[in-house]
C-alpha atoms as a PDB file:
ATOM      1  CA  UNK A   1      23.353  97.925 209.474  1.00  0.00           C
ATOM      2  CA  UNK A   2      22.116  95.807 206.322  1.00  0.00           C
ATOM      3  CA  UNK A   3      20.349  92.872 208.881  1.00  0.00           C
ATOM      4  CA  UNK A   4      18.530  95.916 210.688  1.00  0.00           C
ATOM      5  CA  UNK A   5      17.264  97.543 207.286  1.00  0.00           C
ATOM      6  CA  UNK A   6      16.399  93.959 206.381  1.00  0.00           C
ATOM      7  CA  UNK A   7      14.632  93.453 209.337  1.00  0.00           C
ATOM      8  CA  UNK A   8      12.989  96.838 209.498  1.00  0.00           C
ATOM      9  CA  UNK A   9      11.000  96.066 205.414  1.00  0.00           C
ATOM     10  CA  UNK A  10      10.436  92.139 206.804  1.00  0.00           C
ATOM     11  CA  UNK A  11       8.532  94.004 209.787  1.00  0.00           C
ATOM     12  CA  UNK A  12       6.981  96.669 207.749  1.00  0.00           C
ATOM     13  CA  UNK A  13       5.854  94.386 205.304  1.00  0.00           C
ATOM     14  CA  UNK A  14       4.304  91.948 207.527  1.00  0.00           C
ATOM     15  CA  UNK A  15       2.479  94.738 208.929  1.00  0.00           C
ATOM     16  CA  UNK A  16       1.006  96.100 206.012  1.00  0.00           C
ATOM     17  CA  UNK A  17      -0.149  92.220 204.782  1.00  0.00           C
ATOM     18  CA  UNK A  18      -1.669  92.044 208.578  1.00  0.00           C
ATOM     19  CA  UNK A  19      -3.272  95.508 207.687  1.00  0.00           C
ATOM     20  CA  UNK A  20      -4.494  94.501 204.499  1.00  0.00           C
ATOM     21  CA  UNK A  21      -6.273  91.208 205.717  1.00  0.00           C
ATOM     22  CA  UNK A  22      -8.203  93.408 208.472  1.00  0.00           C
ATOM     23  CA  UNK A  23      -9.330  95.625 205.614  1.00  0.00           C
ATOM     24  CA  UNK A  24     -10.791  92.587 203.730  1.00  0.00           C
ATOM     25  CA  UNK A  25     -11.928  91.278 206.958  1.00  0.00           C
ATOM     26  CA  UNK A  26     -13.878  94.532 207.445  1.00  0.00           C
ATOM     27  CA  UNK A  27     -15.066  95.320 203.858  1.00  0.00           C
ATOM     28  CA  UNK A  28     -16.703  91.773 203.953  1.00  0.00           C
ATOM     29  CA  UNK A  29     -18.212  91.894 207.273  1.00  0.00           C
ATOM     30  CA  UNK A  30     -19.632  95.821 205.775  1.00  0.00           C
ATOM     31  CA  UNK A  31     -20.905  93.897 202.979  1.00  0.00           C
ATOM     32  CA  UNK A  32     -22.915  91.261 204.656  1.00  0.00           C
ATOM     33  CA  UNK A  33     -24.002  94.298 207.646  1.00  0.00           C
ATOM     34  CA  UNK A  34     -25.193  95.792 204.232  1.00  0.00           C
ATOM     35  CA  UNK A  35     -26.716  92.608 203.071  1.00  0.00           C
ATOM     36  CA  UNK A  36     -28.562  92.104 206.043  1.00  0.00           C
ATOM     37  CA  UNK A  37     -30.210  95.355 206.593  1.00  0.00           C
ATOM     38  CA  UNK A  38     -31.348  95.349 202.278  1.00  0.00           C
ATOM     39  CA  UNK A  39     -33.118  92.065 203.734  1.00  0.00           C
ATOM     40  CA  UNK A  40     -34.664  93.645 206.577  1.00  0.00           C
ATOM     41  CA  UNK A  41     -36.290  96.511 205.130  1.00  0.00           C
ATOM     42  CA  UNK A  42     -37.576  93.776 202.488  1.00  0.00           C
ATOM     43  CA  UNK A  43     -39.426  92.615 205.353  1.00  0.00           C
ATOM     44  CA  UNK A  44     -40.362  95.509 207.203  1.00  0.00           C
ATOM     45  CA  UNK A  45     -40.009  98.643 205.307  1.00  0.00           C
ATOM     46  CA  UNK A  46     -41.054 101.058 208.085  1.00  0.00           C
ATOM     47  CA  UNK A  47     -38.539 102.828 210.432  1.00  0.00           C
ATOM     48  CA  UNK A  48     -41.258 102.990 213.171  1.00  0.00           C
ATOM     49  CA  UNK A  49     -44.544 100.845 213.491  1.00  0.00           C
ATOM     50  CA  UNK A  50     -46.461 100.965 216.604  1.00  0.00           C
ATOM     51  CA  UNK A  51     -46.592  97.992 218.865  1.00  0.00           C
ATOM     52  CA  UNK A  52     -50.155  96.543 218.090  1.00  0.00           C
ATOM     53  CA  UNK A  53     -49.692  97.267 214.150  1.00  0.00           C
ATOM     54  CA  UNK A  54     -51.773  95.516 212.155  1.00  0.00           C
ATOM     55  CA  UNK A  55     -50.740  93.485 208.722  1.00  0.00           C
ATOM     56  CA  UNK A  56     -52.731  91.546 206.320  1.00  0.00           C
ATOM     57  CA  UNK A  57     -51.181  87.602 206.540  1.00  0.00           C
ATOM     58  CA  UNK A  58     -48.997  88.615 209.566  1.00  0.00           C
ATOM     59  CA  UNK A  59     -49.553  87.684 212.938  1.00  0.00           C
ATOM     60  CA  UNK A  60     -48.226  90.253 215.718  1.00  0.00           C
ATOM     61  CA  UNK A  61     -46.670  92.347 213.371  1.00  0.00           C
ATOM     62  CA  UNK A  62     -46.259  95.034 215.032  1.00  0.00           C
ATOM     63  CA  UNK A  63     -44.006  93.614 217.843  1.00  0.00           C
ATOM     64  CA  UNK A  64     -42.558  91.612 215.005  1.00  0.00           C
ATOM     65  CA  UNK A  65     -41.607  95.112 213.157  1.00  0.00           C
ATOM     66  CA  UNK A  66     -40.397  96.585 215.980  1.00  0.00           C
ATOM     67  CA  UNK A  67     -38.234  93.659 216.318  1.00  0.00           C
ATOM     68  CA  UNK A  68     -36.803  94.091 213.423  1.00  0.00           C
ATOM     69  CA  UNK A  69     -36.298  98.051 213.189  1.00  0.00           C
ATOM     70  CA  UNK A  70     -33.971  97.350 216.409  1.00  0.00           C
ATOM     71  CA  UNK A  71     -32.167  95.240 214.690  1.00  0.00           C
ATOM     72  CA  UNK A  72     -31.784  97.381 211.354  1.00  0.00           C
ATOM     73  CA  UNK A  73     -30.489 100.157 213.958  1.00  0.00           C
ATOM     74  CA  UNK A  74     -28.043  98.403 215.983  1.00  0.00           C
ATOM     75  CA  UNK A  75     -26.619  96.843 212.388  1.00  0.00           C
ATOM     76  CA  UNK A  76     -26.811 100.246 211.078  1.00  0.00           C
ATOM     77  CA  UNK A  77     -24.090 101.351 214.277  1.00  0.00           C
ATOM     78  CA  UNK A  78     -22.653  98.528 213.180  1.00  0.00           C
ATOM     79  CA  UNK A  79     -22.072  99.805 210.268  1.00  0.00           C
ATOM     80  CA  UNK A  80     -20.536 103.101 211.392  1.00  0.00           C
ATOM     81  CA  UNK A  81     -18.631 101.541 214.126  1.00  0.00           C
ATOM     82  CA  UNK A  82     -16.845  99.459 210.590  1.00  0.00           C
ATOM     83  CA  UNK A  83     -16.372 102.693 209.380  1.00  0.00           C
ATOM     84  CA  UNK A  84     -14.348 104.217 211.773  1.00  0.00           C
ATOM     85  CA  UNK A  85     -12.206 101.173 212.016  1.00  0.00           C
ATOM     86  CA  UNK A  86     -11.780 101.041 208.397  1.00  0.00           C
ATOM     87  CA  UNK A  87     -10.462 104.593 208.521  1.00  0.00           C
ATOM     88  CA  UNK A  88      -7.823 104.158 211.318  1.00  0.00           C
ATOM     89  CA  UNK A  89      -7.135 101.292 209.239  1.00  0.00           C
ATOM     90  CA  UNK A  90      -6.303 103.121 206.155  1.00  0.00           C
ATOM     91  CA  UNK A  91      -4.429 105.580 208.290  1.00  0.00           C
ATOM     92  CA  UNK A  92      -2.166 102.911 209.963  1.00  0.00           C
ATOM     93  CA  UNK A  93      -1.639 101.277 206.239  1.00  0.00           C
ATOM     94  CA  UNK A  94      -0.579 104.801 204.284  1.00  0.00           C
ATOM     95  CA  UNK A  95       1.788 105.065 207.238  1.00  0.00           C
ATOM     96  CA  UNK A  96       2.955 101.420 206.923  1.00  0.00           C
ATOM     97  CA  UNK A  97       3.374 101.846 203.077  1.00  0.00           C
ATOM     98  CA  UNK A  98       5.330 105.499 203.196  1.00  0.00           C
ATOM     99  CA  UNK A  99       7.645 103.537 205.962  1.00  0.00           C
ATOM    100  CA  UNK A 100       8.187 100.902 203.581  1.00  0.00           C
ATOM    101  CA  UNK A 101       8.586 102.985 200.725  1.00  0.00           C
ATOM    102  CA  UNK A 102      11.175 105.136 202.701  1.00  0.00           C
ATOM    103  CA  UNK A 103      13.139 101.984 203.667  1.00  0.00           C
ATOM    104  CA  UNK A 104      13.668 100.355 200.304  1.00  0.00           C
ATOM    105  CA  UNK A 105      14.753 103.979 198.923  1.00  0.00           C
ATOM    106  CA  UNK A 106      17.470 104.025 201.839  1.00  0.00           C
ATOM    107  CA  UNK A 107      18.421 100.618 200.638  1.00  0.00           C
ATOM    108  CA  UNK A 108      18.590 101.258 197.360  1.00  0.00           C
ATOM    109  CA  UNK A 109      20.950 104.192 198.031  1.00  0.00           C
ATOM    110  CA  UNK A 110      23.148 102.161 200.503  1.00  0.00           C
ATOM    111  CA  UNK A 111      23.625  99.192 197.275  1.00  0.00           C
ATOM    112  CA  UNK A 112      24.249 102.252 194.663  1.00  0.00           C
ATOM    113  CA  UNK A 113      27.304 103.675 196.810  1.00  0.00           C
ATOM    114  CA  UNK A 114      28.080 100.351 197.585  1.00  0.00           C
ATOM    115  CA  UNK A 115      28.083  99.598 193.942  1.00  0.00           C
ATOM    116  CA  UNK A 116      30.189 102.956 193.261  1.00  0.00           C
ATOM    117  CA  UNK A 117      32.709 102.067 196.273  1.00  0.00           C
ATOM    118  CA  UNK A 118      33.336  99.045 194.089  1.00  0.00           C
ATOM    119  CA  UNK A 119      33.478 100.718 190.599  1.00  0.00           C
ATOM    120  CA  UNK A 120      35.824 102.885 191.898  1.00  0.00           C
ATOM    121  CA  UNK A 121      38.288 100.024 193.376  1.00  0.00           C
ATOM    122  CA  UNK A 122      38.214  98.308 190.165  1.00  0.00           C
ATOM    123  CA  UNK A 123      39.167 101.400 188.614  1.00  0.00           C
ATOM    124  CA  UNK A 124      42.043 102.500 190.677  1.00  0.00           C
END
């Protein structure tokens, strides 16, 4: 009964430090989505700019813009796609976390009456 409690908080807390790593690996990739897009609007600003746009030291702007505001909206879904995945995430770790919790309590209890069982022999 011990090796499968054992077992069960190895498992649990593999889990939760595979969990954690896709968190990072998702908060970083958010960051540079983030990162990228700040850079973008640096260059073009607009949301929209028609296709034969004009701009003083570009050349083709306008197809260049709308180049560009594609790619701000696709990182943008991106971006949301990061955030549902970083909520079933957190759901899947709080669940991980309340099963590990709830294991080392039962194993805690299981050493106490152990502990008593013995207390008791050594007094009678």
């Amino acid at each position: 009964m011990a090796h499968s409690s054992e077992r069960n908080i190895a498992k649990t807390r593999f889990k939760i430090e595979d969990l954690q790593k896709r968190v990072a690996v998702l908060e970083a990739t958010r960051e540079d989505l983030e990162r990228q897009i700040r850079k973008l609007n640096d260059s073009v600003p607009e949301d929209s700019v028609e296709a034969n746009a004009q701009k003083d030291g570009y050349v083709a702007y306008g197809s260049y813009a709308q180049s560009v505001i594609v790619r701000k909206e696709n990182l943008r879904r991106s971006l949301g796609d990061i955030g549902e995945q970083s909520g079933r995430l957190a759901g899947e770790l709080k669940v991980a976390l309340d099963a590990l919790d709830s294991f080392e309590r039962i194993k805690a209890r299981r050493m106490a009456a152990k502990a008593e069982k013995a207390m008791a022999r050594k007094a009678g």
